[in-house]
PDB file of N, CA and C in Angstrom:
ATOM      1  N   UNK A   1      32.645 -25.735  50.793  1.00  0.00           N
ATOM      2  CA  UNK A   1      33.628 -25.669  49.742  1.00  0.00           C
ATOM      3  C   UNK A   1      35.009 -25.489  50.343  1.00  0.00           C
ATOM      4  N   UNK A   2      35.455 -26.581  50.993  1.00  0.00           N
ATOM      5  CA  UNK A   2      36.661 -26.086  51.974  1.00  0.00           C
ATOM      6  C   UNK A   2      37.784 -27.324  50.776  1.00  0.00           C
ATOM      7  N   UNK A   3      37.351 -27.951  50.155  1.00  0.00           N
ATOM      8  CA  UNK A   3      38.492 -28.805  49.346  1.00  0.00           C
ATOM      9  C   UNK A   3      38.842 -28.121  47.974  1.00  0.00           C
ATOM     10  N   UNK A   4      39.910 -28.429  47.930  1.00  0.00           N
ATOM     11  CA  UNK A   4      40.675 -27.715  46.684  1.00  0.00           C
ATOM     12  C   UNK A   4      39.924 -27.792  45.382  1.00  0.00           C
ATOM     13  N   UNK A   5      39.473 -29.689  45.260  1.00  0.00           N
ATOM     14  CA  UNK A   5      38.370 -29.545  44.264  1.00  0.00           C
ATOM     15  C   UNK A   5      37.192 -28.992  43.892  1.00  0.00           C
ATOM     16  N   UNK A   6      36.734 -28.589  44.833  1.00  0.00           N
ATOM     17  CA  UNK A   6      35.162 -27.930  44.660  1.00  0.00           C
ATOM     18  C   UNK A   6      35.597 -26.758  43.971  1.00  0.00           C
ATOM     19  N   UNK A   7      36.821 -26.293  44.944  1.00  0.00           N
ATOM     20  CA  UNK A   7      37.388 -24.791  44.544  1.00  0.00           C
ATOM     21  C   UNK A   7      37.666 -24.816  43.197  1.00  0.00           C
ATOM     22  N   UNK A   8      38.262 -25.585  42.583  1.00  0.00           N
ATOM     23  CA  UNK A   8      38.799 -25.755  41.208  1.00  0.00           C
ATOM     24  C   UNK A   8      37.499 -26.107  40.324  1.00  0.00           C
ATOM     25  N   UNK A   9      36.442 -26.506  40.634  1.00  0.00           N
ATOM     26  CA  UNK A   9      35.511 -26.768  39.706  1.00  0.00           C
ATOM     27  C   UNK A   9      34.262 -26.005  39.777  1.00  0.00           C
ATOM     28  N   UNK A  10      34.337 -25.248  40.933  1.00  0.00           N
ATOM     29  CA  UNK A  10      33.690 -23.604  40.670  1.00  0.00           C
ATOM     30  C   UNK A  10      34.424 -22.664  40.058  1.00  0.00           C
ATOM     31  N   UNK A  11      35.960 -22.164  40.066  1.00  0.00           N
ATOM     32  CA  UNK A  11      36.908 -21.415  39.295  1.00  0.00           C
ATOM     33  C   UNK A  11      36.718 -21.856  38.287  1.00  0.00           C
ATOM     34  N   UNK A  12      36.744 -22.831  37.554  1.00  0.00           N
ATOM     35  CA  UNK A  12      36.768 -23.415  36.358  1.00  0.00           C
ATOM     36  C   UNK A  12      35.341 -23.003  35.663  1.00  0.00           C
ATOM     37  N   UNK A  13      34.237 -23.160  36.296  1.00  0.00           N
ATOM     38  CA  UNK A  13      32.987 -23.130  35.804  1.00  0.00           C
ATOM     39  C   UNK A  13      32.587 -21.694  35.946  1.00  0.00           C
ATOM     40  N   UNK A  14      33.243 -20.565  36.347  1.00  0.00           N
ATOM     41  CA  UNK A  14      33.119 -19.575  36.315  1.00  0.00           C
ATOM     42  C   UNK A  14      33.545 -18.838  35.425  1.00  0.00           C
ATOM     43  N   UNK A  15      34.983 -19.193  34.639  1.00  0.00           N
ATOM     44  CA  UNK A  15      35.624 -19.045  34.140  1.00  0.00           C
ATOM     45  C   UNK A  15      35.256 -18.897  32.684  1.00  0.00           C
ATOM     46  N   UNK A  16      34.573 -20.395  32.554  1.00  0.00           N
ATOM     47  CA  UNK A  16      34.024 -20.668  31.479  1.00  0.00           C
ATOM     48  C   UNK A  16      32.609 -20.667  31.122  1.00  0.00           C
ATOM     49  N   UNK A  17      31.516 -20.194  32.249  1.00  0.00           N
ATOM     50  CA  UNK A  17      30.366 -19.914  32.347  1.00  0.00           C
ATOM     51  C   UNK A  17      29.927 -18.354  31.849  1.00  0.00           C
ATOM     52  N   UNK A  18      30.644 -17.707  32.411  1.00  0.00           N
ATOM     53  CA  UNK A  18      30.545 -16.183  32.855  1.00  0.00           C
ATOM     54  C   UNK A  18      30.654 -15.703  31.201  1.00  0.00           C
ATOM     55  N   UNK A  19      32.088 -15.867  30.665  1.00  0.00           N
ATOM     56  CA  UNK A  19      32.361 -15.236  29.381  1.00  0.00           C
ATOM     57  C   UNK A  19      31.228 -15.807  28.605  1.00  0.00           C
ATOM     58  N   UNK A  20      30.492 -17.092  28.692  1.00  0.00           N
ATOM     59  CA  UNK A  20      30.233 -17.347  27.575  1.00  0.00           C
ATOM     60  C   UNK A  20      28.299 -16.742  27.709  1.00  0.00           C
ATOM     61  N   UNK A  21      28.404 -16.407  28.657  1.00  0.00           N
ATOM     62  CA  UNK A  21      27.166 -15.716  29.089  1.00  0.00           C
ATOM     63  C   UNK A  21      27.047 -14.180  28.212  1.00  0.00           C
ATOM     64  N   UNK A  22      27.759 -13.626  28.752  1.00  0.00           N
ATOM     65  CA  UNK A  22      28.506 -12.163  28.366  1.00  0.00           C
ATOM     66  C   UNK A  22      28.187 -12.658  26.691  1.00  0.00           C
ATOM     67  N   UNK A  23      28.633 -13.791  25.926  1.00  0.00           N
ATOM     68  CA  UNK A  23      28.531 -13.356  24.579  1.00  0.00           C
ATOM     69  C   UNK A  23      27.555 -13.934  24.297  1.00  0.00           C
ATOM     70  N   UNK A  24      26.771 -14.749  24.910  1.00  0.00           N
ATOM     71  CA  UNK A  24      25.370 -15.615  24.233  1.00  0.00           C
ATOM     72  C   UNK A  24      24.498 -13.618  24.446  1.00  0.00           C
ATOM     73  N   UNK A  25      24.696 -12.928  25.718  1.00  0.00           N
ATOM     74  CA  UNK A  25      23.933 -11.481  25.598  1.00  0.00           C
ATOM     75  C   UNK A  25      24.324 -10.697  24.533  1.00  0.00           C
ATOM     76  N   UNK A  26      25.556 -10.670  24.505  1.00  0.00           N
ATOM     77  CA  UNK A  26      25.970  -9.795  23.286  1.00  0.00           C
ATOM     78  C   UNK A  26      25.397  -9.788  21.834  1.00  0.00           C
ATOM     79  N   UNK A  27      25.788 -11.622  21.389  1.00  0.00           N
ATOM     80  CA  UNK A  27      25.460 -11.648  19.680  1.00  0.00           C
ATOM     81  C   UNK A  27      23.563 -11.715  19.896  1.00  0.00           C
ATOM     82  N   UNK A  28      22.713 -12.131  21.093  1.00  0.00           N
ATOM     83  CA  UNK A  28      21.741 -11.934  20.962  1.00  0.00           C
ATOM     84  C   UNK A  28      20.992 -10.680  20.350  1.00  0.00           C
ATOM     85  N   UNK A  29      21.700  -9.897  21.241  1.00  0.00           N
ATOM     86  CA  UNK A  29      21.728  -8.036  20.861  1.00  0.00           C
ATOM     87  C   UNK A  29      21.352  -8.005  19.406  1.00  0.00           C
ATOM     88  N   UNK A  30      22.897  -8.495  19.111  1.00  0.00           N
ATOM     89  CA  UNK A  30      23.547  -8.031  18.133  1.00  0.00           C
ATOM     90  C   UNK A  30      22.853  -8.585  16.384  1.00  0.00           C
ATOM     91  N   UNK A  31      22.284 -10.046  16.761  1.00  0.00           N
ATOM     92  CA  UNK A  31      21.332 -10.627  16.055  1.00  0.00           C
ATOM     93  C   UNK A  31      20.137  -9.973  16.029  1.00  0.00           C
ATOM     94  N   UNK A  32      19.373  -9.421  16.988  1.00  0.00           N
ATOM     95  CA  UNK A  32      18.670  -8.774  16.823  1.00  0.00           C
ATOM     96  C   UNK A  32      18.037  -7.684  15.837  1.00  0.00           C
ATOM     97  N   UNK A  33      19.243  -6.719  16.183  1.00  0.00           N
ATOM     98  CA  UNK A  33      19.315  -5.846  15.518  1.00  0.00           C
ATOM     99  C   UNK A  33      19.574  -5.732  14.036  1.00  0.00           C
ATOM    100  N   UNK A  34      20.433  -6.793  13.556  1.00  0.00           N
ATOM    101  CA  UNK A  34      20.185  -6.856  12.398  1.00  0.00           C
ATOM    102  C   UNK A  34      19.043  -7.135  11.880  1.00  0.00           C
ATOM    103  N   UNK A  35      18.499  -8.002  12.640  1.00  0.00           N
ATOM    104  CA  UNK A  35      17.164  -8.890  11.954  1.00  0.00           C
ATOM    105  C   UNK A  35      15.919  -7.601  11.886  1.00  0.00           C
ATOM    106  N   UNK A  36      15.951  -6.894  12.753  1.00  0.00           N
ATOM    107  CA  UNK A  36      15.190  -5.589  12.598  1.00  0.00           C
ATOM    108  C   UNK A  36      15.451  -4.331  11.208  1.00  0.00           C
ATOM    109  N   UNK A  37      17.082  -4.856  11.336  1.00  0.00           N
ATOM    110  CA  UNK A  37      17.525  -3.781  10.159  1.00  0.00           C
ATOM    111  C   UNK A  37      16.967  -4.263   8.855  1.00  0.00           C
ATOM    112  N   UNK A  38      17.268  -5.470   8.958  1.00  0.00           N
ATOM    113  CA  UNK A  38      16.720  -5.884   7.620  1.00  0.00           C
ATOM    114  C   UNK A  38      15.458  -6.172   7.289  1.00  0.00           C
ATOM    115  N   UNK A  39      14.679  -6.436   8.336  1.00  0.00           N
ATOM    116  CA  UNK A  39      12.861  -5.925   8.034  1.00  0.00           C
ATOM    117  C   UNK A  39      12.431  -5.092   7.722  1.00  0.00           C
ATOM    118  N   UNK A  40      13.250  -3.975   8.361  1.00  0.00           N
ATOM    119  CA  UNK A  40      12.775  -2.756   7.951  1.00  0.00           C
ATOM    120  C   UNK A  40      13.241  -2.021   6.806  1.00  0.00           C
ATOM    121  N   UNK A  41      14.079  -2.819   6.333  1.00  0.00           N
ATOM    122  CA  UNK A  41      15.152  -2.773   4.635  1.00  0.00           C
ATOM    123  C   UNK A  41      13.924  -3.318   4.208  1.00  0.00           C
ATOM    124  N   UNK A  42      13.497  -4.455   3.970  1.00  0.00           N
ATOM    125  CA  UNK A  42      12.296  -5.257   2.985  1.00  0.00           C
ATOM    126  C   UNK A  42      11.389  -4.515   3.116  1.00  0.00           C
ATOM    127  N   UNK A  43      11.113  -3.612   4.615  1.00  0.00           N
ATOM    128  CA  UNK A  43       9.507  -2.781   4.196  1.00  0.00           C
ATOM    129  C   UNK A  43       9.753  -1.778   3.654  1.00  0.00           C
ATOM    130  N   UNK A  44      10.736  -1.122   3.545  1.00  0.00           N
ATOM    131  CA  UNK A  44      11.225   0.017   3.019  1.00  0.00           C
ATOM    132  C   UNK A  44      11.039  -0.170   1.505  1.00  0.00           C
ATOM    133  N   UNK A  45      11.503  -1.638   1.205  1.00  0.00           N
ATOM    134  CA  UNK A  45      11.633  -1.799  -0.161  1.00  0.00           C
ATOM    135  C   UNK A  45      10.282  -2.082  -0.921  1.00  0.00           C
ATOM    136  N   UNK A  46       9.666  -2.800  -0.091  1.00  0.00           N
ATOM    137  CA  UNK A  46       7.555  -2.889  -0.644  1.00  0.00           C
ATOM    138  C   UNK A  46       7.026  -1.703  -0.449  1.00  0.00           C
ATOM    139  N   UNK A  47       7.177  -1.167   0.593  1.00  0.00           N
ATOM    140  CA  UNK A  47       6.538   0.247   0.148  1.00  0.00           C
ATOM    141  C   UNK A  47       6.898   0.721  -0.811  1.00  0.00           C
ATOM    142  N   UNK A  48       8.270   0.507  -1.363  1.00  0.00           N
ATOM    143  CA  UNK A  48       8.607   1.764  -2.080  1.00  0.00           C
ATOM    144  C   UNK A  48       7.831   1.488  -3.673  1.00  0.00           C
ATOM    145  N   UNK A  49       7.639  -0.296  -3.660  1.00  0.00           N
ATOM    146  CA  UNK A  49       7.096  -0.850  -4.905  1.00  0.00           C
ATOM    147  C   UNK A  49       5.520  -0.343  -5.165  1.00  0.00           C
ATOM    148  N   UNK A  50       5.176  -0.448  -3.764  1.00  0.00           N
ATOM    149  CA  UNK A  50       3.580  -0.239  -3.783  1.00  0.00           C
ATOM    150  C   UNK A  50       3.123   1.666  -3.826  1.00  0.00           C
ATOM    151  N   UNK A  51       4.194   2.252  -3.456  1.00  0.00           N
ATOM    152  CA  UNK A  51       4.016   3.528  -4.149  1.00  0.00           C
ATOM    153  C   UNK A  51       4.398   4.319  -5.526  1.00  0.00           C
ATOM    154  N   UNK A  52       4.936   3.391  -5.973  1.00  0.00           N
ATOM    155  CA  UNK A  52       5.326   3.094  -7.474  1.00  0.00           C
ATOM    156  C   UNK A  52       4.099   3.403  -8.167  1.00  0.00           C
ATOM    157  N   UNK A  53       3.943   1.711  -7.744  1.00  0.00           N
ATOM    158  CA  UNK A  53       2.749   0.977  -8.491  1.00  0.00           C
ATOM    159  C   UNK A  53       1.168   2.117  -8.653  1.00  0.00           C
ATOM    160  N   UNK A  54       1.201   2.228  -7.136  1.00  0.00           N
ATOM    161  CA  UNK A  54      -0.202   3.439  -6.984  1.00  0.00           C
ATOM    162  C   UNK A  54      -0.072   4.898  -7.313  1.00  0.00           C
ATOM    163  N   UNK A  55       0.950   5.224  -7.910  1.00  0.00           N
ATOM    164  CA  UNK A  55       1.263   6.774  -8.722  1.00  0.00           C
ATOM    165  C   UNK A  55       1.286   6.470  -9.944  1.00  0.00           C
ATOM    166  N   UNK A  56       1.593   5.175 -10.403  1.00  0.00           N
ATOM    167  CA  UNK A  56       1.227   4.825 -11.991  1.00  0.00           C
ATOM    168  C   UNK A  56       0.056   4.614 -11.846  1.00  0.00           C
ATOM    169  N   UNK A  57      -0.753   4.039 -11.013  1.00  0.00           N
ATOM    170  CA  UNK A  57      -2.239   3.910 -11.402  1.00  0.00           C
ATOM    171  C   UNK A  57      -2.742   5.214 -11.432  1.00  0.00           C
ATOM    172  N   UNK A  58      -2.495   6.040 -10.705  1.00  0.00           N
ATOM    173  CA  UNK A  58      -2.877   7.543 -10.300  1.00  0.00           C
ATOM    174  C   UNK A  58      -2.940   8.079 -11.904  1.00  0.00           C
ATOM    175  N   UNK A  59      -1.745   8.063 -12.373  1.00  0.00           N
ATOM    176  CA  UNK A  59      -1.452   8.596 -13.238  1.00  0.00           C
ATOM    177  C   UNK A  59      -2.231   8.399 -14.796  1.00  0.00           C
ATOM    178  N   UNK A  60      -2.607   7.257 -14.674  1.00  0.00           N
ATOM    179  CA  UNK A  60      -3.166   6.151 -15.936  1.00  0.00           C
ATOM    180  C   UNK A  60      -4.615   6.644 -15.845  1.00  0.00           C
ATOM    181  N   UNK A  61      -4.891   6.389 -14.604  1.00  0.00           N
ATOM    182  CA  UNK A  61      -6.600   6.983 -14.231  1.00  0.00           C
ATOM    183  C   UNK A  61      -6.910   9.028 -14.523  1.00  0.00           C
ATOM    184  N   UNK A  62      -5.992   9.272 -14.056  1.00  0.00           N
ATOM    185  CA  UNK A  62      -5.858  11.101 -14.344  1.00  0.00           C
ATOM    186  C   UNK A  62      -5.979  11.226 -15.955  1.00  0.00           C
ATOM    187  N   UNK A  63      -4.980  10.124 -16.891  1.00  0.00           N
ATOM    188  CA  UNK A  63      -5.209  10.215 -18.181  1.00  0.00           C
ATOM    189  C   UNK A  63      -6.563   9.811 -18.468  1.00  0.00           C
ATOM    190  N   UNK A  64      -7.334   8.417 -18.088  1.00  0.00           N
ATOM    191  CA  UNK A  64      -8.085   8.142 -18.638  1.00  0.00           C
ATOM    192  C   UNK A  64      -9.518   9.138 -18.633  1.00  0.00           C
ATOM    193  N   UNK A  65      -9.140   9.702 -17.000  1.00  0.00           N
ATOM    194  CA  UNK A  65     -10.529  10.718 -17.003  1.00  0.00           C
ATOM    195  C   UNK A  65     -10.213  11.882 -17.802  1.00  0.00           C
ATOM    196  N   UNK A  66      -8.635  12.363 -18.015  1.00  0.00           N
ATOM    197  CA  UNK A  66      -8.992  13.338 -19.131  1.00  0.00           C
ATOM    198  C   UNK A  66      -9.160  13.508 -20.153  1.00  0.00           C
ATOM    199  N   UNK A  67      -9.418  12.480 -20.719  1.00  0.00           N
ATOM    200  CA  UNK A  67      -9.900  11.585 -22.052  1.00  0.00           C
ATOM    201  C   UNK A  67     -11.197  11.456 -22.384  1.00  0.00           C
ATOM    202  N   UNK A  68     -11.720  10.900 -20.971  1.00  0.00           N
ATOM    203  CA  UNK A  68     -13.239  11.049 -20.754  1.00  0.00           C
ATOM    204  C   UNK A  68     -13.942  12.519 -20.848  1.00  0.00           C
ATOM    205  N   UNK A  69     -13.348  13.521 -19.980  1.00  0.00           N
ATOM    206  CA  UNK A  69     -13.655  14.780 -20.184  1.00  0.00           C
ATOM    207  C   UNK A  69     -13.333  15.508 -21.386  1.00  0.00           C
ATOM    208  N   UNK A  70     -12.585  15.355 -22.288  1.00  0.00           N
ATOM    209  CA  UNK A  70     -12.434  15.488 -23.592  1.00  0.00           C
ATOM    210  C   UNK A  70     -13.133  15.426 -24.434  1.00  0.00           C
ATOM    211  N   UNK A  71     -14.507  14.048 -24.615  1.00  0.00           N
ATOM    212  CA  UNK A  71     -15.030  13.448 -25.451  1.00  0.00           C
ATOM    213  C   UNK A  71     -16.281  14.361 -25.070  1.00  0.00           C
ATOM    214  N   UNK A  72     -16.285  14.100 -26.989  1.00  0.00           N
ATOM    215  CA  UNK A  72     -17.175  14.842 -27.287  1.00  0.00           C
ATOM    216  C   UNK A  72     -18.988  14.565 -27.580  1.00  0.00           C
ATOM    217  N   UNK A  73     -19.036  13.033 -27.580  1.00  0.00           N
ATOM    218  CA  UNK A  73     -19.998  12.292 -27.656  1.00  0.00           C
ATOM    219  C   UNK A  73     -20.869  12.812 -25.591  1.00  0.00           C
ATOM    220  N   UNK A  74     -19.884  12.566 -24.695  1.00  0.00           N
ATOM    221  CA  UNK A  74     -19.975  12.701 -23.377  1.00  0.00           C
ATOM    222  C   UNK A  74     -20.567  13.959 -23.366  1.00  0.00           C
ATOM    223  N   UNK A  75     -20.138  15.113 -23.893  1.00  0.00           N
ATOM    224  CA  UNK A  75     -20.397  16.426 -23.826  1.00  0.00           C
ATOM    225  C   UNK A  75     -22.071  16.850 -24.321  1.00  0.00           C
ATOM    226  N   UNK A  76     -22.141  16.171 -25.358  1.00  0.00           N
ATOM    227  CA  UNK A  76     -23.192  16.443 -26.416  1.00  0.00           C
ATOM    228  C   UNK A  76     -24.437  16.124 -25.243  1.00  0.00           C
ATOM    229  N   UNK A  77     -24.013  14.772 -24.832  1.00  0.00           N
ATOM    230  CA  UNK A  77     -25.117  13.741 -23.750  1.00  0.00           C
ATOM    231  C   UNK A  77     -25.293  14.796 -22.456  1.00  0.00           C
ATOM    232  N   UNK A  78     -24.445  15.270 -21.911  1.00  0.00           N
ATOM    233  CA  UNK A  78     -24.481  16.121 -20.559  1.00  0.00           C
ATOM    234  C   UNK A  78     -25.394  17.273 -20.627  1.00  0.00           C
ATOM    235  N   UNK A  79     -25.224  17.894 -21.796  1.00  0.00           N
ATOM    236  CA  UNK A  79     -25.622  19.262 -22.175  1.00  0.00           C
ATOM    237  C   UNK A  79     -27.348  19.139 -23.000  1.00  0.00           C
ATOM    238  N   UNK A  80     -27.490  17.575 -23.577  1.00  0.00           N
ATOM    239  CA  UNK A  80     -29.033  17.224 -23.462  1.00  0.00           C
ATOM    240  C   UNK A  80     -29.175  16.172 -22.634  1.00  0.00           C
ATOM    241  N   UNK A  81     -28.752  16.533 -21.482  1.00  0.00           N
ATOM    242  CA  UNK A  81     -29.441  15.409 -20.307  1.00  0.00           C
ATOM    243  C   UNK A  81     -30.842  15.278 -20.055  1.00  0.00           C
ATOM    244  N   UNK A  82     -31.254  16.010 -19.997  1.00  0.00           N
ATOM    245  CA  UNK A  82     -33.005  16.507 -19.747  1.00  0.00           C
ATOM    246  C   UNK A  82     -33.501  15.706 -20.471  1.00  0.00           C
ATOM    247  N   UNK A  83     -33.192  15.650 -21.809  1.00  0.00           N
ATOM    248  CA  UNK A  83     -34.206  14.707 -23.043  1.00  0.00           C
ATOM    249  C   UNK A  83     -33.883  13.446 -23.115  1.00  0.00           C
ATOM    250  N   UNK A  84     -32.136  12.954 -22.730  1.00  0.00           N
ATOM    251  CA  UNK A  84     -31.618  11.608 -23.110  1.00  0.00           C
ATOM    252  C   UNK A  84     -30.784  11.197 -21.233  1.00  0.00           C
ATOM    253  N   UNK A  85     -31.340  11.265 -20.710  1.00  0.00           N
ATOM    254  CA  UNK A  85     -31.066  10.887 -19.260  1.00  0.00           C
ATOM    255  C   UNK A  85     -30.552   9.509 -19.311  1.00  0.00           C
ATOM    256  N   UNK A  86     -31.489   8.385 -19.915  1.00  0.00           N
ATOM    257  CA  UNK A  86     -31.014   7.290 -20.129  1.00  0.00           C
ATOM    258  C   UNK A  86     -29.864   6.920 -21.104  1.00  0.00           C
ATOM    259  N   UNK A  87     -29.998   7.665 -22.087  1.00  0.00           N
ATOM    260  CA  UNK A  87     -28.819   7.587 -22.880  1.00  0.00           C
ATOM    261  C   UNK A  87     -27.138   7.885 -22.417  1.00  0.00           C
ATOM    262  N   UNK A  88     -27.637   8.945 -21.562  1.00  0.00           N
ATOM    263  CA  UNK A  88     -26.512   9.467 -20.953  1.00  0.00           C
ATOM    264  C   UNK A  88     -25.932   8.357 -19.444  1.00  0.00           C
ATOM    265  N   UNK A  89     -26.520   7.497 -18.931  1.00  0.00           N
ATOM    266  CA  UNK A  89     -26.227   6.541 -17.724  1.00  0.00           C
ATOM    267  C   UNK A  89     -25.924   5.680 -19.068  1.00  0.00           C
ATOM    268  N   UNK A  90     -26.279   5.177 -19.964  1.00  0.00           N
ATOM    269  CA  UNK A  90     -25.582   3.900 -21.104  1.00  0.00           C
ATOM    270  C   UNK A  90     -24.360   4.308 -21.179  1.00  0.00           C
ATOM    271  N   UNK A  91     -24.322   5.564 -21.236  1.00  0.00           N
ATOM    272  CA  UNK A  91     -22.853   6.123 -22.251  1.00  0.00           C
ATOM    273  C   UNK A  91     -21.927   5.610 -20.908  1.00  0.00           C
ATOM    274  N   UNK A  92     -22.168   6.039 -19.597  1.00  0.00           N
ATOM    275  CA  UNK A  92     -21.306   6.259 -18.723  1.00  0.00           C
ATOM    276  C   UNK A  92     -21.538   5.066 -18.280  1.00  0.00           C
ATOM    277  N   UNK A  93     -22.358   3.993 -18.554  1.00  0.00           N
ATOM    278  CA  UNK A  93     -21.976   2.670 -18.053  1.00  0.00           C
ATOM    279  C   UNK A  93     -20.855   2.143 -18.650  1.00  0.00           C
ATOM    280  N   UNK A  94     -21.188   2.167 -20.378  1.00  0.00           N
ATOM    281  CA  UNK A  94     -20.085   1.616 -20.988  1.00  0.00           C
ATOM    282  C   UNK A  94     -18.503   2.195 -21.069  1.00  0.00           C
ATOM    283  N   UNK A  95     -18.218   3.613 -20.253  1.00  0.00           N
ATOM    284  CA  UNK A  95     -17.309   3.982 -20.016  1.00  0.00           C
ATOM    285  C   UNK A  95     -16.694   3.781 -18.599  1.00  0.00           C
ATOM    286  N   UNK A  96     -17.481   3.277 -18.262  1.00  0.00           N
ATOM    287  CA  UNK A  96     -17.216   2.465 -16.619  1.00  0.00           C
ATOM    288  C   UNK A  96     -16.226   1.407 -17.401  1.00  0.00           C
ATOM    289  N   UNK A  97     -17.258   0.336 -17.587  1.00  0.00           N
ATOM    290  CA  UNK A  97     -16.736  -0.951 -18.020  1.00  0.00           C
ATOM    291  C   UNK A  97     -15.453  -0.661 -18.925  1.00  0.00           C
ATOM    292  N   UNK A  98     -14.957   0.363 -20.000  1.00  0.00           N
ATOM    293  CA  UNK A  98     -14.215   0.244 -20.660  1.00  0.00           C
ATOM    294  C   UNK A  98     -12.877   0.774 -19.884  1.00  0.00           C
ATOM    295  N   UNK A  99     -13.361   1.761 -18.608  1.00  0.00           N
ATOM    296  CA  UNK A  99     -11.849   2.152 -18.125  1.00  0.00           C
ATOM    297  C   UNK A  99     -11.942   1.344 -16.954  1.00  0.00           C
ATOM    298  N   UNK A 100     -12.633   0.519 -16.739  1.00  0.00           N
ATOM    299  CA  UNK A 100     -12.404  -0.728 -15.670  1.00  0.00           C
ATOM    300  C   UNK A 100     -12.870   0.356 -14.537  1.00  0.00           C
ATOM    301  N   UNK A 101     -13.939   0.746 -14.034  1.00  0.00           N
ATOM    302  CA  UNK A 101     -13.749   1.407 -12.238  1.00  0.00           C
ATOM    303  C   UNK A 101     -15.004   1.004 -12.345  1.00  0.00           C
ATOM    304  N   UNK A 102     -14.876   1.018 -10.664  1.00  0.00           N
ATOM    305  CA  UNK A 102     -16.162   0.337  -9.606  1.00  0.00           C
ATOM    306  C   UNK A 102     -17.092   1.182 -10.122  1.00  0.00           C
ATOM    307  N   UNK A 103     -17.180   2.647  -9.982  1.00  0.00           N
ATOM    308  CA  UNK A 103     -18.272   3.773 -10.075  1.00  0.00           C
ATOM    309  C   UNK A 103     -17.722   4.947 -10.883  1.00  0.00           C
ATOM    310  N   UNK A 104     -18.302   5.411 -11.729  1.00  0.00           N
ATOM    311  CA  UNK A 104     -18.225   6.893 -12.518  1.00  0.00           C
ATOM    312  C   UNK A 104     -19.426   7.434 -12.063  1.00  0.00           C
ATOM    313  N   UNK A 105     -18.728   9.079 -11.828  1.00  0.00           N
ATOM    314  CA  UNK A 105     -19.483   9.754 -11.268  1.00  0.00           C
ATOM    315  C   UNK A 105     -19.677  10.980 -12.282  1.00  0.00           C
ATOM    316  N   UNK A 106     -20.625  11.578 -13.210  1.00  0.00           N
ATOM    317  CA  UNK A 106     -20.899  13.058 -14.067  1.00  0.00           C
ATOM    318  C   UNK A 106     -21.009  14.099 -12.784  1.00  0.00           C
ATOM    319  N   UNK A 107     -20.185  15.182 -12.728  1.00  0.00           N
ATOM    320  CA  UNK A 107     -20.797  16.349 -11.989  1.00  0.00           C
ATOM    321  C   UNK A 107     -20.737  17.501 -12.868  1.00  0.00           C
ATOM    322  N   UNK A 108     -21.699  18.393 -12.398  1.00  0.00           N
ATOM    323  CA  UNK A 108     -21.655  19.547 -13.264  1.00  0.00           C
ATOM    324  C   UNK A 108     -21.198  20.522 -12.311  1.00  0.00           C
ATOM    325  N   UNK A 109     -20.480  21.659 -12.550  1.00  0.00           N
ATOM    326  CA  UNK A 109     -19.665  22.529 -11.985  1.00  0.00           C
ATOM    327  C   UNK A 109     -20.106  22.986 -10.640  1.00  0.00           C
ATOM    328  N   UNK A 110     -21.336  22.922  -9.719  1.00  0.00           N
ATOM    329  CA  UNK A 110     -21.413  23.246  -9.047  1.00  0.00           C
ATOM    330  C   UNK A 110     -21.262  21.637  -8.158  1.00  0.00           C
ATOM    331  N   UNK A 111     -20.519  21.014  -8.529  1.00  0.00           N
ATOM    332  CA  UNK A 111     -20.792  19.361  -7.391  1.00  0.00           C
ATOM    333  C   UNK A 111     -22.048  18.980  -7.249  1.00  0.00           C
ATOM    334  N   UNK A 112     -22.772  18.878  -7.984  1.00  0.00           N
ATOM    335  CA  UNK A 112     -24.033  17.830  -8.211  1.00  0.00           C
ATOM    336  C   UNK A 112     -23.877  16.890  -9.246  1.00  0.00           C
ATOM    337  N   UNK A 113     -23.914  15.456  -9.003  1.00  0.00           N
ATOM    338  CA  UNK A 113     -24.365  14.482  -9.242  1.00  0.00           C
ATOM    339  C   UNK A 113     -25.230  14.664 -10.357  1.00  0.00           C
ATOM    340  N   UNK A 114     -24.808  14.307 -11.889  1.00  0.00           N
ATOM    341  CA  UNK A 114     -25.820  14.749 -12.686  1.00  0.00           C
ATOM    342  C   UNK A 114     -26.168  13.377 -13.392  1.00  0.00           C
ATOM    343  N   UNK A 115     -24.706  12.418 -13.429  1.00  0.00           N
ATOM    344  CA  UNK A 115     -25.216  10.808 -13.525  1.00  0.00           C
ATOM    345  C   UNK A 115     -24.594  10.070 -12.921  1.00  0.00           C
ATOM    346  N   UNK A 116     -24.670   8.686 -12.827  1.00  0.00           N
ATOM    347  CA  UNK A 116     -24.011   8.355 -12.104  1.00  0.00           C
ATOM    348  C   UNK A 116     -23.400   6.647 -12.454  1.00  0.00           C
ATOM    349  N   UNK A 117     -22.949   6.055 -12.168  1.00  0.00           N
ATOM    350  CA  UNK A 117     -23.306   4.291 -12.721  1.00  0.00           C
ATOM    351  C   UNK A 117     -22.353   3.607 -11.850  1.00  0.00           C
ATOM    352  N   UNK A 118     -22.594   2.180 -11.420  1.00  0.00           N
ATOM    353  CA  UNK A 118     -23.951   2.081 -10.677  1.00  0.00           C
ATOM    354  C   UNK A 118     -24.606   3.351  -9.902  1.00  0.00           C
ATOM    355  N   UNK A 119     -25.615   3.325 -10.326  1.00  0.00           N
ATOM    356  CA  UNK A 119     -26.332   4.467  -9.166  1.00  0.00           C
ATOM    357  C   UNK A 119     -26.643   3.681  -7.945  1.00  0.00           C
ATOM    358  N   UNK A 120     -26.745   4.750  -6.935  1.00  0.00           N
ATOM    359  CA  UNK A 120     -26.725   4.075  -5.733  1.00  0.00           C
ATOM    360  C   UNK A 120     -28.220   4.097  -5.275  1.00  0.00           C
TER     361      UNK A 120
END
């Protein structure tokens, strides 16, 4: 590199190489980070829907079982289980199906399983 030109077209390419290096690193960064900010803005924001959503169900289901525990038809059936066993898995089938859940479970105060639907 002993001619003026080489010299001038490495200065030149340095000149204009170097800075533009420096900012292709920079806005990379800098793109980055937003793009993270704002993912984590959108998950912030679905979670926040999907814990919404699952404290209203919480809530709907807490009513419906205390509705269930209320009834007095349910009560009558629990308390002659011995004689109407089957009557009492009808009742709690069709109260399955009517509050929509996979499984209803009867316990009597000490945590035993007194009916069940589906039984397992």
């Amino acid at each position: 590199m002993r001619s003026l030109r080489s010299r001038l077209i490495v200065g030149a390419a340095l000149v204009a190489v170097v800075p533009l290096g420096l900012a292709i690193l920079f806005f990379t960064q800098r793109i980055e980070s937003m793009v993270r900010e704002e993912a984590d803005a959108r998950l912030e924001e679905a979670l926040g829907g999907i814990r919404a959503d699952l404290a209203a169900a919480t809530r709907s289901l807490e009513d419906q079982l205390e509705t269930l525990g209320g009834d007095p038809a349910l009560l009558r059936l629990y308390l002659m289980r011995a004689a109407e066993a089957r009557e009492l898995a009808g009742y709690l089938a069709d109260r399955r199906a009517l509050l929509r859940l996979d499984r209803l479970r009867l316990r009597d105060l000490s945590g035993r399983v007194v009916a069940e639907h589906p039984e397992e």
